[in-house]
C-alpha atoms as a PDB file:
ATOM      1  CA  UNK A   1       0.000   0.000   0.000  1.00  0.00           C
ATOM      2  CA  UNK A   2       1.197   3.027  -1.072  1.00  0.00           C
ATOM      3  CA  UNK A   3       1.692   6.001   1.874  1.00  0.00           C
ATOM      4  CA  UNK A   4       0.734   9.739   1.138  1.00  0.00           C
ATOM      5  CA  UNK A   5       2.557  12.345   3.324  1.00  0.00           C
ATOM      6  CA  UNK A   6       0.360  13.535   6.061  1.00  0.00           C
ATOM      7  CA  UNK A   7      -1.229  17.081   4.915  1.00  0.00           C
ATOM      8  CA  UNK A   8      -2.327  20.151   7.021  1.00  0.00           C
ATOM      9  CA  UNK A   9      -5.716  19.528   7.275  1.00  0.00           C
ATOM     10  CA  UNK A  10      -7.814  22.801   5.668  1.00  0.00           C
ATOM     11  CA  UNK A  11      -8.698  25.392   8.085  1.00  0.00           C
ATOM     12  CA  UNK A  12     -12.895  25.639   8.774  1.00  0.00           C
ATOM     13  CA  UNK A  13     -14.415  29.288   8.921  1.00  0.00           C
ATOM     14  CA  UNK A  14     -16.397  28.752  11.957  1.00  0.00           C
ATOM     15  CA  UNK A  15     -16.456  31.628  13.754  1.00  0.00           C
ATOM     16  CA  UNK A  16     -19.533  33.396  11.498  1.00  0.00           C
ATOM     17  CA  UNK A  17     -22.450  30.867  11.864  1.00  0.00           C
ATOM     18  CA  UNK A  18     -24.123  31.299  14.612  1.00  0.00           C
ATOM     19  CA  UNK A  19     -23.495  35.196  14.243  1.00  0.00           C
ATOM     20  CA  UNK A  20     -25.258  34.503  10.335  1.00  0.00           C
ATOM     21  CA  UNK A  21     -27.708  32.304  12.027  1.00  0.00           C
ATOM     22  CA  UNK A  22     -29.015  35.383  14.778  1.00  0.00           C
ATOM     23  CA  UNK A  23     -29.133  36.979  11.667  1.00  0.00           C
ATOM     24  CA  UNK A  24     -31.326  35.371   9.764  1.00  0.00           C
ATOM     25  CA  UNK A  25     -33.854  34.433  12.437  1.00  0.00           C
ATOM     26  CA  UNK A  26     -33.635  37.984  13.410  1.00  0.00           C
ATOM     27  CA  UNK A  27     -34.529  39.250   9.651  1.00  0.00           C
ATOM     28  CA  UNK A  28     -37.102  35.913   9.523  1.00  0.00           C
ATOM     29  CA  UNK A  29     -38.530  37.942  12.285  1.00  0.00           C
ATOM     30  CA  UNK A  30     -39.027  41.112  11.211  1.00  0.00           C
ATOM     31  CA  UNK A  31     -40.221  40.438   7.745  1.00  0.00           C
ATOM     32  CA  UNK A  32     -42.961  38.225   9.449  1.00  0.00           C
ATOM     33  CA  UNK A  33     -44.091  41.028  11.366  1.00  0.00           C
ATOM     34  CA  UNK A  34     -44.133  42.968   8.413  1.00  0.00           C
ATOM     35  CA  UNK A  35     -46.422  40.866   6.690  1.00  0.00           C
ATOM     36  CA  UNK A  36     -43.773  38.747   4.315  1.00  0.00           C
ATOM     37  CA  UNK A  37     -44.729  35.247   4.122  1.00  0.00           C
ATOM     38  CA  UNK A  38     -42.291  32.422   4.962  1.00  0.00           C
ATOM     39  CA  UNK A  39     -41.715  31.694   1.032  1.00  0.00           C
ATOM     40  CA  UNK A  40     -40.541  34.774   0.207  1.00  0.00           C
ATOM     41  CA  UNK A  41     -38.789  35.413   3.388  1.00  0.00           C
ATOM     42  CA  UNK A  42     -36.896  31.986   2.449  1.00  0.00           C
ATOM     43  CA  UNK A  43     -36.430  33.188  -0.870  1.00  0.00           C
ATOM     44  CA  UNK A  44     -34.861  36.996  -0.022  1.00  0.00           C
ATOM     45  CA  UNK A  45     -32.356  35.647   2.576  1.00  0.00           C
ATOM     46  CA  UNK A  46     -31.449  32.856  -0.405  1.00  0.00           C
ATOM     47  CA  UNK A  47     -31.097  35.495  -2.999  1.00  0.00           C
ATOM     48  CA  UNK A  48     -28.253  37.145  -0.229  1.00  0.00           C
ATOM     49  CA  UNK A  49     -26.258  33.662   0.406  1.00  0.00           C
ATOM     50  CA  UNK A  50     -26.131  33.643  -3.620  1.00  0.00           C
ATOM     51  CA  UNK A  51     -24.931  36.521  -3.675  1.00  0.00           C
ATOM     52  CA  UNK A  52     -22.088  36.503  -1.469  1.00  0.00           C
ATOM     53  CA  UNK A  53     -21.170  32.913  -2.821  1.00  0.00           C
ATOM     54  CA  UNK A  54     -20.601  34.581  -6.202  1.00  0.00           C
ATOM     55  CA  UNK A  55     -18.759  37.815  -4.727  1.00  0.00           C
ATOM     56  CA  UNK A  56     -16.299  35.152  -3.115  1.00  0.00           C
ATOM     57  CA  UNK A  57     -16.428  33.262  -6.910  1.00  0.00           C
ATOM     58  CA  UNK A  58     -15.048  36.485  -8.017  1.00  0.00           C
ATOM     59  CA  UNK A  59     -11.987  36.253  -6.105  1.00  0.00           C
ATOM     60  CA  UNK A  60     -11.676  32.810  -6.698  1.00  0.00           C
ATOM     61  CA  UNK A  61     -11.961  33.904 -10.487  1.00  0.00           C
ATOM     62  CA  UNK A  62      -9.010  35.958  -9.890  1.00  0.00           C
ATOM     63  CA  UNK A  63      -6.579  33.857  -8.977  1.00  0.00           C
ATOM     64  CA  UNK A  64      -6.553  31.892 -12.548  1.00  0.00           C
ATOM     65  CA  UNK A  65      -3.355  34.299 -12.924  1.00  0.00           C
ATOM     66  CA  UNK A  66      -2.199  34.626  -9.931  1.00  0.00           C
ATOM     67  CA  UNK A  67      -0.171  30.688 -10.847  1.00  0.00           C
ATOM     68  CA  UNK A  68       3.455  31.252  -9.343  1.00  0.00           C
ATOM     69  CA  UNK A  69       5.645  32.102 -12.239  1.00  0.00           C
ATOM     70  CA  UNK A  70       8.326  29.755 -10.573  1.00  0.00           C
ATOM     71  CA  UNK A  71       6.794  26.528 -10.941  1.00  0.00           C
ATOM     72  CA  UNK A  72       6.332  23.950 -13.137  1.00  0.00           C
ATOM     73  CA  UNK A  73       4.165  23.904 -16.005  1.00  0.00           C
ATOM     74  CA  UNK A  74       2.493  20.791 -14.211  1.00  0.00           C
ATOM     75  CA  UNK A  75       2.208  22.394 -11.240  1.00  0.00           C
ATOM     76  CA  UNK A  76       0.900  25.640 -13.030  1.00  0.00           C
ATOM     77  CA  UNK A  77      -1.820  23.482 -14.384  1.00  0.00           C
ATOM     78  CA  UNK A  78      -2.918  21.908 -11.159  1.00  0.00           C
ATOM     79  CA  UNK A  79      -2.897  25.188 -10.449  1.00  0.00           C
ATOM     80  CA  UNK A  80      -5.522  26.277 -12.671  1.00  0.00           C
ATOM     81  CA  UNK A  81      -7.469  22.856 -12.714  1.00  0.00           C
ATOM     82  CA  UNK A  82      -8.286  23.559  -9.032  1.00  0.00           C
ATOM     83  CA  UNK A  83      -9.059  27.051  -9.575  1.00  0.00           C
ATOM     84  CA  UNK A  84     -11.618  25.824 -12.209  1.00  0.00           C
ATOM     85  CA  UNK A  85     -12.687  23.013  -9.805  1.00  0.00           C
ATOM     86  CA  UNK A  86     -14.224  25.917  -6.876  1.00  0.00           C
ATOM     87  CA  UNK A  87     -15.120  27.918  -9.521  1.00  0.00           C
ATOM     88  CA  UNK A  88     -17.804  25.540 -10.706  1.00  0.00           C
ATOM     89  CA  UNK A  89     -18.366  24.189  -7.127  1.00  0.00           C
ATOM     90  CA  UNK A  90     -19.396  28.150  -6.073  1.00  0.00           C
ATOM     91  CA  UNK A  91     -21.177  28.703  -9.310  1.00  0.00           C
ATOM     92  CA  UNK A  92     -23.468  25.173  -8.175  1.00  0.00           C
ATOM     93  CA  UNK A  93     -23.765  26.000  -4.666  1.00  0.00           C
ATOM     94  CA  UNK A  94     -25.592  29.809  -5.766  1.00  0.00           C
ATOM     95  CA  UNK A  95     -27.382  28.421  -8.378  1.00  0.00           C
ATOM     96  CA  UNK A  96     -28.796  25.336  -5.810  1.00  0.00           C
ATOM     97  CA  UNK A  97     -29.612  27.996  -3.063  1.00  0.00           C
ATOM     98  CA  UNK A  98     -31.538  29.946  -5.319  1.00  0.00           C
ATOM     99  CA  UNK A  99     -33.387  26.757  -6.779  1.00  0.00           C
ATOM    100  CA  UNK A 100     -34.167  24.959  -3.386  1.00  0.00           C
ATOM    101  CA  UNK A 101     -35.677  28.822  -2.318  1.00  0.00           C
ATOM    102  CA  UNK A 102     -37.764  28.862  -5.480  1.00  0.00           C
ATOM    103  CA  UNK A 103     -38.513  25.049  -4.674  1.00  0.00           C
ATOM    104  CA  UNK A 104     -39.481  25.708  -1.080  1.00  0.00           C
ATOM    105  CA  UNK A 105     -41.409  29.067  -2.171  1.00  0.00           C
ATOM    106  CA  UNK A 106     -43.214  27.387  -4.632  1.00  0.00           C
ATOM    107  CA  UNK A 107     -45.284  25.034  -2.388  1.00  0.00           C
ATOM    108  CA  UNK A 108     -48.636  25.794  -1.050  1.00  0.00           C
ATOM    109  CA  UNK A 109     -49.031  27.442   2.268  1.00  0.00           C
ATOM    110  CA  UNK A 110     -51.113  25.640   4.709  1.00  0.00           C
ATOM    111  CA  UNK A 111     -51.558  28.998   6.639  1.00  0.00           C
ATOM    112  CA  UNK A 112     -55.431  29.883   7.378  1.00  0.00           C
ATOM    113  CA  UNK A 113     -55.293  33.726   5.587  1.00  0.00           C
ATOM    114  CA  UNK A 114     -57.737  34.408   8.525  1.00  0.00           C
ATOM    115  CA  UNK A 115     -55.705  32.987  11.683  1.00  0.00           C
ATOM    116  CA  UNK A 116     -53.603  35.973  13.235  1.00  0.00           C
ATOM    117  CA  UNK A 117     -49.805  35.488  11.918  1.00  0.00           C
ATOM    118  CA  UNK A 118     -47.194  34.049  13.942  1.00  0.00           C
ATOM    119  CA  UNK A 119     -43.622  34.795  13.546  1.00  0.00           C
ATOM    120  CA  UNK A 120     -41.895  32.424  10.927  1.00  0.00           C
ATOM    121  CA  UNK A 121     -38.930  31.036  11.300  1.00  0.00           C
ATOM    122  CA  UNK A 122     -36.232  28.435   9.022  1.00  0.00           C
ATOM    123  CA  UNK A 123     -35.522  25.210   9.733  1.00  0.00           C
ATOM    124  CA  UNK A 124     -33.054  24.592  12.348  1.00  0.00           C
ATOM    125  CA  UNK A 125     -30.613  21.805  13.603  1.00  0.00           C
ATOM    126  CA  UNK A 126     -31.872  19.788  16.751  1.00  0.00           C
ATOM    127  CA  UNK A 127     -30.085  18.829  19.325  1.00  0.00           C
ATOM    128  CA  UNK A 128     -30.042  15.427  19.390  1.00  0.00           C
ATOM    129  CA  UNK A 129     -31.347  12.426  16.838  1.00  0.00           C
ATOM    130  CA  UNK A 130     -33.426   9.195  18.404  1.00  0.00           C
ATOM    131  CA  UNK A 131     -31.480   5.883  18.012  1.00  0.00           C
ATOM    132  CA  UNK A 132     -34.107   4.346  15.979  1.00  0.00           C
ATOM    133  CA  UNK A 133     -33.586   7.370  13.548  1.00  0.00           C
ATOM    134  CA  UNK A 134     -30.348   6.737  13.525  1.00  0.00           C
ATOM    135  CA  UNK A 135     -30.656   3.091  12.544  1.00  0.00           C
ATOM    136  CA  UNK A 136     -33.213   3.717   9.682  1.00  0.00           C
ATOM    137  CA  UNK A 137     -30.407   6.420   7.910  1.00  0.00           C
ATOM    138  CA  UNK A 138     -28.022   4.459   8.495  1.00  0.00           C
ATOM    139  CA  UNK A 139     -29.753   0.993   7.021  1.00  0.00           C
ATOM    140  CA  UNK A 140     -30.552   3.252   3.612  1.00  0.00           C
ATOM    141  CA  UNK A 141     -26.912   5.031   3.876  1.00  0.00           C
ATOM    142  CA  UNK A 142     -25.434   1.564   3.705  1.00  0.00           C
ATOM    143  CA  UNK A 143     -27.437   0.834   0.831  1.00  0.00           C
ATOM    144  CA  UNK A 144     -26.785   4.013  -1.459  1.00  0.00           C
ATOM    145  CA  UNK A 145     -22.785   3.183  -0.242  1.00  0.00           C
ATOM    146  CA  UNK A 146     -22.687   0.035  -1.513  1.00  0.00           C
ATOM    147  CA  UNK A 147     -24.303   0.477  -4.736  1.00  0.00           C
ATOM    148  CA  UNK A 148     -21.716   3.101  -5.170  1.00  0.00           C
ATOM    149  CA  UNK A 149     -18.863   1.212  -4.341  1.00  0.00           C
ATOM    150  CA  UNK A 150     -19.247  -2.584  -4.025  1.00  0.00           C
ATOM    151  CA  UNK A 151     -17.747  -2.246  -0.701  1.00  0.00           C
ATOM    152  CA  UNK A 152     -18.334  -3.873   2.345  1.00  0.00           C
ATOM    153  CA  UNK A 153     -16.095  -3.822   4.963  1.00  0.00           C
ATOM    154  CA  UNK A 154     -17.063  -0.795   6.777  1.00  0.00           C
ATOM    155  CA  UNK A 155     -17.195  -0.320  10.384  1.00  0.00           C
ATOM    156  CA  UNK A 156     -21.096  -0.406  11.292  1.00  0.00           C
ATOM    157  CA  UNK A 157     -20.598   1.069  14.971  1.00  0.00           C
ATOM    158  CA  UNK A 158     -18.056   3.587  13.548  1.00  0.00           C
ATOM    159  CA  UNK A 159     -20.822   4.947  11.277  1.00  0.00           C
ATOM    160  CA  UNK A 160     -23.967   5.010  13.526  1.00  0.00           C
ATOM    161  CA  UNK A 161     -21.771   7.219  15.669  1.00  0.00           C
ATOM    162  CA  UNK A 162     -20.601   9.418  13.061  1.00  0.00           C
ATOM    163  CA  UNK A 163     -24.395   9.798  12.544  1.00  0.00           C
ATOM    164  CA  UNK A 164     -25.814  10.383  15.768  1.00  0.00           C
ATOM    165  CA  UNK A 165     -23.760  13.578  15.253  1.00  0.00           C
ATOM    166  CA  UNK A 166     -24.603  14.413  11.410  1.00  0.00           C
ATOM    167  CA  UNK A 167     -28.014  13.754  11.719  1.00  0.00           C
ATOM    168  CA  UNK A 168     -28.769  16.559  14.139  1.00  0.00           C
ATOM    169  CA  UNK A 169     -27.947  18.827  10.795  1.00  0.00           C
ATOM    170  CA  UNK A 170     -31.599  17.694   9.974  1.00  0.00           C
ATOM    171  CA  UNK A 171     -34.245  20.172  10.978  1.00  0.00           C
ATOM    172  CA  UNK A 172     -36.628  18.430  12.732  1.00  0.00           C
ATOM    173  CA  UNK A 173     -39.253  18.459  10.251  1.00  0.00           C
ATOM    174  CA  UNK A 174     -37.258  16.665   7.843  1.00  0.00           C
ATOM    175  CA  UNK A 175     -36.213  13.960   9.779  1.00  0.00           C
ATOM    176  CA  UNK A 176     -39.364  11.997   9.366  1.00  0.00           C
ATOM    177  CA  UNK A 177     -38.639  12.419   5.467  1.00  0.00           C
ATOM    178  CA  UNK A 178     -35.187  12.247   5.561  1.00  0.00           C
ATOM    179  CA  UNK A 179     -34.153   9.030   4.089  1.00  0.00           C
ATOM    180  CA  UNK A 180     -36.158   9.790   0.882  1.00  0.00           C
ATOM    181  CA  UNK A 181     -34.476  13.119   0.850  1.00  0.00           C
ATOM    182  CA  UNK A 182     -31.339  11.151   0.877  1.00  0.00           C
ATOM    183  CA  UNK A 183     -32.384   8.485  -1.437  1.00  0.00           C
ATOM    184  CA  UNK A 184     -33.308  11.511  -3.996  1.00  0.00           C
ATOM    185  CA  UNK A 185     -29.969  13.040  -3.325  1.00  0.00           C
ATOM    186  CA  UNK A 186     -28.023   9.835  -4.244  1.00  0.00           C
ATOM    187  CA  UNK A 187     -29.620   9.350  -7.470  1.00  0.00           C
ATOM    188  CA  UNK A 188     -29.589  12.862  -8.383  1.00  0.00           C
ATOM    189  CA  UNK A 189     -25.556  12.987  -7.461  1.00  0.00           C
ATOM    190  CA  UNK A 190     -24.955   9.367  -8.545  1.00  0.00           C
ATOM    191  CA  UNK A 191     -22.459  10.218 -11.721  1.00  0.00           C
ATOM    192  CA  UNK A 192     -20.749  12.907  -9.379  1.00  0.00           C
ATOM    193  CA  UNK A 193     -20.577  10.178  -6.089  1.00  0.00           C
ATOM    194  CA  UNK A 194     -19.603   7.435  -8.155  1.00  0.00           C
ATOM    195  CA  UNK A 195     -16.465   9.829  -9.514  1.00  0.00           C
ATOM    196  CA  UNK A 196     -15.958  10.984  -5.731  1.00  0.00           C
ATOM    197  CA  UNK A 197     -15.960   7.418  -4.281  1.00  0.00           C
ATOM    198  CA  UNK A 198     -13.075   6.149  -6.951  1.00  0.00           C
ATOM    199  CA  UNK A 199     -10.422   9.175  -6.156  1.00  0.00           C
ATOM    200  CA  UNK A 200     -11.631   9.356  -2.309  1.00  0.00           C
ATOM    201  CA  UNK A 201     -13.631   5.766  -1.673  1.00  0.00           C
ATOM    202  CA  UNK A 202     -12.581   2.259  -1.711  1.00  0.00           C
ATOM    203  CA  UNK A 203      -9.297   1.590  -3.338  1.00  0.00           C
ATOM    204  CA  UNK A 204      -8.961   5.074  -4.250  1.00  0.00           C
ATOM    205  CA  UNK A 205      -5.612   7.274  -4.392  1.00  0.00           C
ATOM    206  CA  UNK A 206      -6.343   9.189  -1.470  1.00  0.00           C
ATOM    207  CA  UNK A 207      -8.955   6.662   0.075  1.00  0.00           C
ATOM    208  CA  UNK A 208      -7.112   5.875   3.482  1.00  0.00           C
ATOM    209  CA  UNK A 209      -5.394   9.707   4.207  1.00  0.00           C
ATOM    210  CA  UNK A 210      -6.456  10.503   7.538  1.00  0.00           C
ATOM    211  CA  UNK A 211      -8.213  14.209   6.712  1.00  0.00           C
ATOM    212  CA  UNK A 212     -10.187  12.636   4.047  1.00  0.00           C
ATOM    213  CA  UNK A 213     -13.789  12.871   5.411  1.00  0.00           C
ATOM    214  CA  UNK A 214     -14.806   9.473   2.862  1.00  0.00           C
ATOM    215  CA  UNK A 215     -12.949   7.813   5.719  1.00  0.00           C
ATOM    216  CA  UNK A 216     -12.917   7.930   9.084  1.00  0.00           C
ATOM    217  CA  UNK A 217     -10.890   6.524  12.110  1.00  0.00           C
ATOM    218  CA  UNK A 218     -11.888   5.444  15.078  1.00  0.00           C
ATOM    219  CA  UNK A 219     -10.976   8.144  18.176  1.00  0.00           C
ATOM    220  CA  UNK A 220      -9.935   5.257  20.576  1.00  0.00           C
ATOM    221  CA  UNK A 221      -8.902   2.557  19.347  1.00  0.00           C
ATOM    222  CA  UNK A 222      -6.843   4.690  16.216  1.00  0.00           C
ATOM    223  CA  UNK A 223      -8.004   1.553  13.546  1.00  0.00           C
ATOM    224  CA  UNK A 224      -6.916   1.977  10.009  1.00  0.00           C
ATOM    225  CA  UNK A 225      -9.271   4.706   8.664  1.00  0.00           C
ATOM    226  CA  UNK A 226     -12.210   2.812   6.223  1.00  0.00           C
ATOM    227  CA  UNK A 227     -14.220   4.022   4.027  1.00  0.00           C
ATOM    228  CA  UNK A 228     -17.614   4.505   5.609  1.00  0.00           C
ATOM    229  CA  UNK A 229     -21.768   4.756   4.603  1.00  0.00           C
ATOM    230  CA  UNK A 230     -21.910   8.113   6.897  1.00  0.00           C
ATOM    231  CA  UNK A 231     -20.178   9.690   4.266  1.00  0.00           C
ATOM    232  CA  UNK A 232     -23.011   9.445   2.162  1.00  0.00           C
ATOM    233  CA  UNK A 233     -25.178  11.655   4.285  1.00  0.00           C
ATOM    234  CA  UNK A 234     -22.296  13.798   5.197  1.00  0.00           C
ATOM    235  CA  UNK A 235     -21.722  14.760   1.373  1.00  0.00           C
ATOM    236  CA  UNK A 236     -25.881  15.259   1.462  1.00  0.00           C
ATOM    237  CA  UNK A 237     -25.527  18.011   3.782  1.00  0.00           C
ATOM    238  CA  UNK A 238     -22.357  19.344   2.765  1.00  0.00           C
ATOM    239  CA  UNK A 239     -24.516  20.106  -0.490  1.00  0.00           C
ATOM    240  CA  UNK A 240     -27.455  20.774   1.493  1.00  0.00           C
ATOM    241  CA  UNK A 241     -26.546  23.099   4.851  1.00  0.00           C
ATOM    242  CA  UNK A 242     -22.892  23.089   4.786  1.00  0.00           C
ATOM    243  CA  UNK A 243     -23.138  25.991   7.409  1.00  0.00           C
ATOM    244  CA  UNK A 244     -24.534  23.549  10.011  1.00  0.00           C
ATOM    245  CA  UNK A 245     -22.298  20.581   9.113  1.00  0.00           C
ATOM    246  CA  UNK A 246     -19.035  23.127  10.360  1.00  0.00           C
ATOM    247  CA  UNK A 247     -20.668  24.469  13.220  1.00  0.00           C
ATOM    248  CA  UNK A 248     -21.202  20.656  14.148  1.00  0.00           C
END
């Protein structure tokens, strides 16, 4: 087996979220009192993640020629293949926030017109996530991951752990629907997955580096890190709320 040098793992920015998160519920709240509905509250504070995700594309736009002039021409070409790599992955994540707001919007509101209004609020993570609940992701997380990769020698325990801590990234009113949200989000990403899971997944090049979050080690007893179902649902909502993944 072949061994990588161990890398700096990336830094997190995780000092904003809960500082964006008073933020929103405190805007939630005030357009609610000022007669918005929850649609197109959701839909104005989507319209403002968008944007800033395509101010910071911009910069990342930027740095195209910013290559060092020292270097290789291969390593001027990684270089500008990564650049090209965020580039597209910003460009998806505005586009996606803008669609799941329309999405949401979109759907009928329950909401008597005659019943007084009550503040509105967005989804939020909960605390903690029922074993059962647990279980049931975890039975269809194993599924998607093996139809992805053929493998089977995961760590079982290692995952349900790893998802008793994910999971609470599902607002409460999705958890009930979650596994079909996952299910969808699998097939949709399949081509995408399937790519991920042969450079990062079983037998991969970087499959068994210890900062690669396809596989995971155990805290105590330090086993060789595996490839593991939970990654499944933590690529869901890295594409789904990766704001409440980090603050996790």
């Amino acid at each position: 087996m072949s061994h990588h040098p161990e890398r700096r793992p990336l830094p997190l920015i995780a000092v904003h979220a809960q500082t964006a998160a008073n933020a929103e519920q405190r805007v939630t709240e005030l357009l609610g009192a000022a007669g918005a509905s929850p649609g197109e509250v959701h839909t104005l504070i989507a319209a403002i993640r968008a944007g800033a995700v395509e101010g910071a594309q911009d910069e990342v736009i930027e740095l195209d020629t910013q290559a060092p002039a020292d270097t290789s021409k291969q390593a001027q070409e990684g270089w500008h293949r990564a650049v090209e790599a965020i580039n597209d992955r910003l460009a998806h994540i505005a586009d996606r926030t803008i669609h799941q707001a329309r999405t949401a919007a979109a759907a009928p509101e329950t909401r008597s017109v005659a019943s007084k209004p009550e503040p509105s609020s967005l989804p939020a993570p909960v605390d903690t996530v029922g074993e059962e609940q647990v279980q049931h992701v975890l039975d269809a997380a194993e599924r998607i991951f093996v139809s992805l990769t053929g493998y089977t020698g995961f760590d079982r325990d290692l995952s349900q752990e790893v998802l008793a801590v994910v999971l609470t990234c599902v607002s409460d009113e999705q958890q009930e629907d979650y596994v079909r949200q996952l299910e969808a989000f699998a097939e949709a990403s399949r081509e995408p997955l399937v790519q991920l899971y042969g450079k990062y997944g079983p037998g991969g090049e970087f499959a068994y580096e210890s900062h690669c979050y396809l596989t995971l080690r155990h805290p105590v007893s330090r086993k060789s890190a595996t490839p593991q179902p939970a990654s499944v649902v933590v690529c869901e909502r890295l594409d789904t709320v990766p704001m409440w993944l980090n603050a996790s």
